[in-house]
PDB file of N, CA and C in Angstrom:
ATOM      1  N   UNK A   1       0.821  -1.190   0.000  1.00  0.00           N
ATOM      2  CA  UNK A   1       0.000   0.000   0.000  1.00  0.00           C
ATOM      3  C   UNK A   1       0.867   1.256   0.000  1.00  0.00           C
ATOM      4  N   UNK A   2       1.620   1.115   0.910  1.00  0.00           N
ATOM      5  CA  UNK A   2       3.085   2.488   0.389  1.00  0.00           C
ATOM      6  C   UNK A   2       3.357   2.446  -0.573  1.00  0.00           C
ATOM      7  N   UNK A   3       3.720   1.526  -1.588  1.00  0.00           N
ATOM      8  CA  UNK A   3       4.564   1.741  -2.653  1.00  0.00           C
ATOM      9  C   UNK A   3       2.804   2.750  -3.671  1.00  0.00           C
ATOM     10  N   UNK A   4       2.258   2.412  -3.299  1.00  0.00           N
ATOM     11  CA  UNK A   4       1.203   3.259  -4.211  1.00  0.00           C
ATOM     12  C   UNK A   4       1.198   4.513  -4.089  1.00  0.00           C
ATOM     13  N   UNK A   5       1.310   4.790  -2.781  1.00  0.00           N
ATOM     14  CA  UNK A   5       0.791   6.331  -2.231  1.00  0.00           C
ATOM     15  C   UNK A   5       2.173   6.710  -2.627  1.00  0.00           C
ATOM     16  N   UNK A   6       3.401   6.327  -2.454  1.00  0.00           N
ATOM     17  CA  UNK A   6       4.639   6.898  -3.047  1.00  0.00           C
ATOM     18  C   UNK A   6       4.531   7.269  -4.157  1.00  0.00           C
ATOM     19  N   UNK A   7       4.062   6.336  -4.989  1.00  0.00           N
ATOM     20  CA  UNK A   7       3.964   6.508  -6.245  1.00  0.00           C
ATOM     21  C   UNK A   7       3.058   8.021  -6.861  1.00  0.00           C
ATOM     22  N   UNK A   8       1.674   7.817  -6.339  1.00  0.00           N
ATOM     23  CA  UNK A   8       0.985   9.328  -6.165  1.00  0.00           C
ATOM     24  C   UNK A   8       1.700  10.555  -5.966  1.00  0.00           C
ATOM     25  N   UNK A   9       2.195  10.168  -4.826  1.00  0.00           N
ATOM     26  CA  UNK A   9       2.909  11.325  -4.587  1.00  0.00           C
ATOM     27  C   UNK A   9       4.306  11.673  -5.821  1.00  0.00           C
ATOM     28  N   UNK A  10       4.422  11.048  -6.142  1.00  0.00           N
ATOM     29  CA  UNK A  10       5.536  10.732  -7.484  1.00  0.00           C
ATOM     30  C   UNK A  10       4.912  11.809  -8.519  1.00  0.00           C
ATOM     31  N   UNK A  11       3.939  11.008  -9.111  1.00  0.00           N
ATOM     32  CA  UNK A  11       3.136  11.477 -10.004  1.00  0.00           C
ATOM     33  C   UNK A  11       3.125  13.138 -10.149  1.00  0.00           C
ATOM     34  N   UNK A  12       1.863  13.676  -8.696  1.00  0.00           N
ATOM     35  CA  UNK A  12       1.891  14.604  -8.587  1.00  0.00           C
ATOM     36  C   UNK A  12       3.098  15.729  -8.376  1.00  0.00           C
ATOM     37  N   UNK A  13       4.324  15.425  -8.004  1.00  0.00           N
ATOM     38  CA  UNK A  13       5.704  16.273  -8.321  1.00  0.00           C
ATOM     39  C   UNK A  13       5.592  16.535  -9.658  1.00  0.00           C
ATOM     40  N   UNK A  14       5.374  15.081 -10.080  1.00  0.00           N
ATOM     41  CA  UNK A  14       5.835  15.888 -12.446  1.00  0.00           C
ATOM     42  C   UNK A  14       4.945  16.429 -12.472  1.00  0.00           C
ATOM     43  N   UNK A  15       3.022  16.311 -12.234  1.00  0.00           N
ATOM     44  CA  UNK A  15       2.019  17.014 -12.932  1.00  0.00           C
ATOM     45  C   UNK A  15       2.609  18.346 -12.546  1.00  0.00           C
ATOM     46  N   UNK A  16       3.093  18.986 -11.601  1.00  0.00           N
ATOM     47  CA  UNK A  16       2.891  20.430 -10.715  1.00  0.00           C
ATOM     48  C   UNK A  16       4.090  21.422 -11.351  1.00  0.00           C
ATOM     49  N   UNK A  17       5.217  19.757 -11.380  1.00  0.00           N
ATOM     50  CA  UNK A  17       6.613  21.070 -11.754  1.00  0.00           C
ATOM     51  C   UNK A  17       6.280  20.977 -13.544  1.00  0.00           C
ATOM     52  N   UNK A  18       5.598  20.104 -14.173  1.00  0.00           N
ATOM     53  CA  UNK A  18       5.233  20.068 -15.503  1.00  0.00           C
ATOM     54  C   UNK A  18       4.732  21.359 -16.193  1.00  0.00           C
ATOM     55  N   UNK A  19       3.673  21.312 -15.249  1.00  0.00           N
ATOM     56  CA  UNK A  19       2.842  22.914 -15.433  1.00  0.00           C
ATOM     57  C   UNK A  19       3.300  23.895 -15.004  1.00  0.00           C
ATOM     58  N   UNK A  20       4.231  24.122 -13.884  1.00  0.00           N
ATOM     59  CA  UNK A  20       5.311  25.260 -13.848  1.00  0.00           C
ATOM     60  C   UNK A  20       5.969  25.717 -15.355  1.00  0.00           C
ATOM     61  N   UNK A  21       6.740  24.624 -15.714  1.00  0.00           N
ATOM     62  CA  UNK A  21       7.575  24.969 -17.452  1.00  0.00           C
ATOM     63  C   UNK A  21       6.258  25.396 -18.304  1.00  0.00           C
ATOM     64  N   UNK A  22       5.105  24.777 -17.985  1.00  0.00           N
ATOM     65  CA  UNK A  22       4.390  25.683 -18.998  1.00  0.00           C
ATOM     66  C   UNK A  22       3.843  26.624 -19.023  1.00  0.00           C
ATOM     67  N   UNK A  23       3.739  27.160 -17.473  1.00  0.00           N
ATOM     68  CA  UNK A  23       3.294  28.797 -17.292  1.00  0.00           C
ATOM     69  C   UNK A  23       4.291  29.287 -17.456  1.00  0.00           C
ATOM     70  N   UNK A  24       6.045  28.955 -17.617  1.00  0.00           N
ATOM     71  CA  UNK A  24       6.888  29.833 -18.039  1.00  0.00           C
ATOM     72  C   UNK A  24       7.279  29.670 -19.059  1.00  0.00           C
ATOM     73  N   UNK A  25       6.883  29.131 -20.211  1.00  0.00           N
ATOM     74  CA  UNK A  25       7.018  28.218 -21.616  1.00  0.00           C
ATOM     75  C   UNK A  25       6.183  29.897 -22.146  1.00  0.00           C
ATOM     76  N   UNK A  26       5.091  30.032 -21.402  1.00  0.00           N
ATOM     77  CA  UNK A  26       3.508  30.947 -21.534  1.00  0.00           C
ATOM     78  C   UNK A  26       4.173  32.964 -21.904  1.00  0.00           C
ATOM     79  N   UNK A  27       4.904  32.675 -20.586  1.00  0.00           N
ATOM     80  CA  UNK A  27       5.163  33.746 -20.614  1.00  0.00           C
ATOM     81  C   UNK A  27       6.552  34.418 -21.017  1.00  0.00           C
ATOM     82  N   UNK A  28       7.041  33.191 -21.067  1.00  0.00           N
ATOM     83  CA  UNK A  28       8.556  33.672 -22.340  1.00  0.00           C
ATOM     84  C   UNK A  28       8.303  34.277 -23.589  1.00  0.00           C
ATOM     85  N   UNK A  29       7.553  33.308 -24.229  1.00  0.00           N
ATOM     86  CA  UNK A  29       6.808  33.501 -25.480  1.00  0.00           C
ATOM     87  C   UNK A  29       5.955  34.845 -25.514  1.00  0.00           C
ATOM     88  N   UNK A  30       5.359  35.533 -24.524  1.00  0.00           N
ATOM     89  CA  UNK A  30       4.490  35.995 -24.501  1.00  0.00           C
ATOM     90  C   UNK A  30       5.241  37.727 -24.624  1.00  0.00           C
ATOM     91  N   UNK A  31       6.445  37.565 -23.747  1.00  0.00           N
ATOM     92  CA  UNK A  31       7.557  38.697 -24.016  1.00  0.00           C
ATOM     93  C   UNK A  31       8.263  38.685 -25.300  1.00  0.00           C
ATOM     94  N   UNK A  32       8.642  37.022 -25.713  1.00  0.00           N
ATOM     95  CA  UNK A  32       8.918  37.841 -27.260  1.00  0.00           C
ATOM     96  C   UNK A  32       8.284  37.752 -27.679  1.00  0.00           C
ATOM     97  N   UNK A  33       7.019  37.432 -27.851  1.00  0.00           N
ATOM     98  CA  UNK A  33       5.644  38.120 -29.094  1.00  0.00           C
ATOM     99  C   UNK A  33       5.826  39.727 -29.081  1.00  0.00           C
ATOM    100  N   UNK A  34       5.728  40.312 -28.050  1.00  0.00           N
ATOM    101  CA  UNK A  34       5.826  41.524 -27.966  1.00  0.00           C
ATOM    102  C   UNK A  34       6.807  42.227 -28.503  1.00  0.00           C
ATOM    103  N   UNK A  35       8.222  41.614 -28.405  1.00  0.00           N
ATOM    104  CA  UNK A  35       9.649  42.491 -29.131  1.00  0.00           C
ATOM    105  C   UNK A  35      10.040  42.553 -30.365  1.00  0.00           C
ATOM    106  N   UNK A  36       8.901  42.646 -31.185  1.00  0.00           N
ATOM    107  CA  UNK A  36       9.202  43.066 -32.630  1.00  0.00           C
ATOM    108  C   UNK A  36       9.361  44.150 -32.772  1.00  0.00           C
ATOM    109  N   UNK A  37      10.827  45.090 -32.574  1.00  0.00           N
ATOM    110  CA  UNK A  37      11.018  46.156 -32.468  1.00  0.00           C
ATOM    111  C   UNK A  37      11.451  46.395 -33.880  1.00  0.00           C
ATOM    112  N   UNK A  38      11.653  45.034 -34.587  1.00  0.00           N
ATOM    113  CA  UNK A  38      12.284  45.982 -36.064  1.00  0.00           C
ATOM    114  C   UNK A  38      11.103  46.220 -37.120  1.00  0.00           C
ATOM    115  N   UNK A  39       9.674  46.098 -36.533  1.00  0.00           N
ATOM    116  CA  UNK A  39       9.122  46.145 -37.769  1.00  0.00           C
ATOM    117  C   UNK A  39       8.327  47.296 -36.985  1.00  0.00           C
ATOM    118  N   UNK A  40       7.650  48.407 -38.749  1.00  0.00           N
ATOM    119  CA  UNK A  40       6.895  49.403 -38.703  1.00  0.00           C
ATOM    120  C   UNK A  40       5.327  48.759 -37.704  1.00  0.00           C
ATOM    121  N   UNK A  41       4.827  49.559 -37.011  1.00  0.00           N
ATOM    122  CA  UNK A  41       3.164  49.085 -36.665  1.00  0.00           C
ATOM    123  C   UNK A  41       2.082  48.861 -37.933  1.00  0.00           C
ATOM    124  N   UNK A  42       1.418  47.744 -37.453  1.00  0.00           N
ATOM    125  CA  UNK A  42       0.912  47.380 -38.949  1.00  0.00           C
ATOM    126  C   UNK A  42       1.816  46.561 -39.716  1.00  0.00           C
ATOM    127  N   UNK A  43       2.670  46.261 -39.645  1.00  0.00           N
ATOM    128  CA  UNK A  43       3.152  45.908 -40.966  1.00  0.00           C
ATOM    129  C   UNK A  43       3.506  44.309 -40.631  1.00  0.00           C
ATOM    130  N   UNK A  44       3.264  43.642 -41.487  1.00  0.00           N
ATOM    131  CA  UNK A  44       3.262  42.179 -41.162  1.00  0.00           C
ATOM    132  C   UNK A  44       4.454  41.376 -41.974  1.00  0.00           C
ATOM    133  N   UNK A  45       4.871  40.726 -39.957  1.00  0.00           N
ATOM    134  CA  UNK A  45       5.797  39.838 -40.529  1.00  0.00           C
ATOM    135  C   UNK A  45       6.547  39.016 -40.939  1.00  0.00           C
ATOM    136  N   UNK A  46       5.651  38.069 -42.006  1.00  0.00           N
ATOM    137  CA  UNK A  46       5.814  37.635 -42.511  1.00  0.00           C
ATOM    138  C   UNK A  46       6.329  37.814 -44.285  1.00  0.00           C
ATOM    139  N   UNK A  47       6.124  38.891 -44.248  1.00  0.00           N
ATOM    140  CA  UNK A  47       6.321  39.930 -45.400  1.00  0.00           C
ATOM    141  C   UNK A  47       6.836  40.613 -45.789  1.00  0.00           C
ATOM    142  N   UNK A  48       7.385  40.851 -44.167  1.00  0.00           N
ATOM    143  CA  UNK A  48       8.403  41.974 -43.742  1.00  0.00           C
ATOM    144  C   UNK A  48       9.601  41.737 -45.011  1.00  0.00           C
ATOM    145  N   UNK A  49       9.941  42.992 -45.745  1.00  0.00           N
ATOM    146  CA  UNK A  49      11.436  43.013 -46.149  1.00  0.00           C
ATOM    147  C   UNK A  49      11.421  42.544 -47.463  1.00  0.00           C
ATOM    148  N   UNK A  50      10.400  41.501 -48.025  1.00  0.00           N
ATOM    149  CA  UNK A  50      10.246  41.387 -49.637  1.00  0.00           C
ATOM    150  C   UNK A  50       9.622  42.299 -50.109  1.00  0.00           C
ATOM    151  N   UNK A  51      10.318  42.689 -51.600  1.00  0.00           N
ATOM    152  CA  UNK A  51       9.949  43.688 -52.493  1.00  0.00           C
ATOM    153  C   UNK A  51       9.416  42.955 -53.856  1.00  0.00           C
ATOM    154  N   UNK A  52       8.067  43.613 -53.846  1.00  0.00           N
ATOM    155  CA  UNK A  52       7.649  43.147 -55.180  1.00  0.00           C
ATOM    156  C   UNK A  52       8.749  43.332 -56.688  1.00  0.00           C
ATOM    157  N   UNK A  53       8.323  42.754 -57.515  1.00  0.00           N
ATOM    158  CA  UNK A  53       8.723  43.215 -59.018  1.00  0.00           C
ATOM    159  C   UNK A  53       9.514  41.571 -59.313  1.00  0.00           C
ATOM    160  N   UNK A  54      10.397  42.375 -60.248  1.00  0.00           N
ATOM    161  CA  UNK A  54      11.251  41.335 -60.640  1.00  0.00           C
ATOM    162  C   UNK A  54      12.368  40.698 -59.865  1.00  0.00           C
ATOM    163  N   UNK A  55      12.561  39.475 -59.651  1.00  0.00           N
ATOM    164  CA  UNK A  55      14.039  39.542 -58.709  1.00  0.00           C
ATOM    165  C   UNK A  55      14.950  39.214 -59.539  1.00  0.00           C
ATOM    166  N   UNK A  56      15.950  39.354 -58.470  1.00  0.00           N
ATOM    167  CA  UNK A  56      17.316  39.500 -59.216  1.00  0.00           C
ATOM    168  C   UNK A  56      17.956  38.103 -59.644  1.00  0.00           C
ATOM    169  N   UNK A  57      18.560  37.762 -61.167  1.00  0.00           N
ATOM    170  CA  UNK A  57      18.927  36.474 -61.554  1.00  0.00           C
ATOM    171  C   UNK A  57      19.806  35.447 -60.743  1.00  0.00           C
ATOM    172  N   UNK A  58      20.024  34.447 -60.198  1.00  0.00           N
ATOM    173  CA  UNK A  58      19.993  33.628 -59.287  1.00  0.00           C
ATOM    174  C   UNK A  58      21.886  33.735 -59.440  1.00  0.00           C
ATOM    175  N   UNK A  59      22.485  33.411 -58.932  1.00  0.00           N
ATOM    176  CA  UNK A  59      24.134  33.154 -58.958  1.00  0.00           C
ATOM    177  C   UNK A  59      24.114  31.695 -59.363  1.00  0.00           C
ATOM    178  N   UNK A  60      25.002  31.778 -60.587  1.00  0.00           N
ATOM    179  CA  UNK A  60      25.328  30.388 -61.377  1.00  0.00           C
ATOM    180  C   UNK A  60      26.599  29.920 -60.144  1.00  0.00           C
TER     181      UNK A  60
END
């Protein structure tokens, strides 16, 4: 019967410190979402920095 409740208690250490890394997984991410300091407001980027028209011929 100990080795069970050990075990529980096992368990619950990973569920708790598990979800710790992911409230800070949360909020890492959440600071660099925010630090797109190199792009204009509005301007999306994924897009950022290509110029329409013709491009330039490839290097042989």
């Amino acid at each position: 019967m100990q080795r069970q409740t050990a075990l529980k208690r096992q368990k619950e250490r990973a569920r708790i410190e598990k979800q710790r890394e992911k409230t800070a997984n949360r909020l890492e991410r959440r600071n660099d979402k925010g630090s797109n300091s190199g792009l204009a407001p509005g301007e999306d980027p994924d897009i950022a920095g290509i110029v329409p028209g013709p491009q330039p011929p490839a290097v042989d």
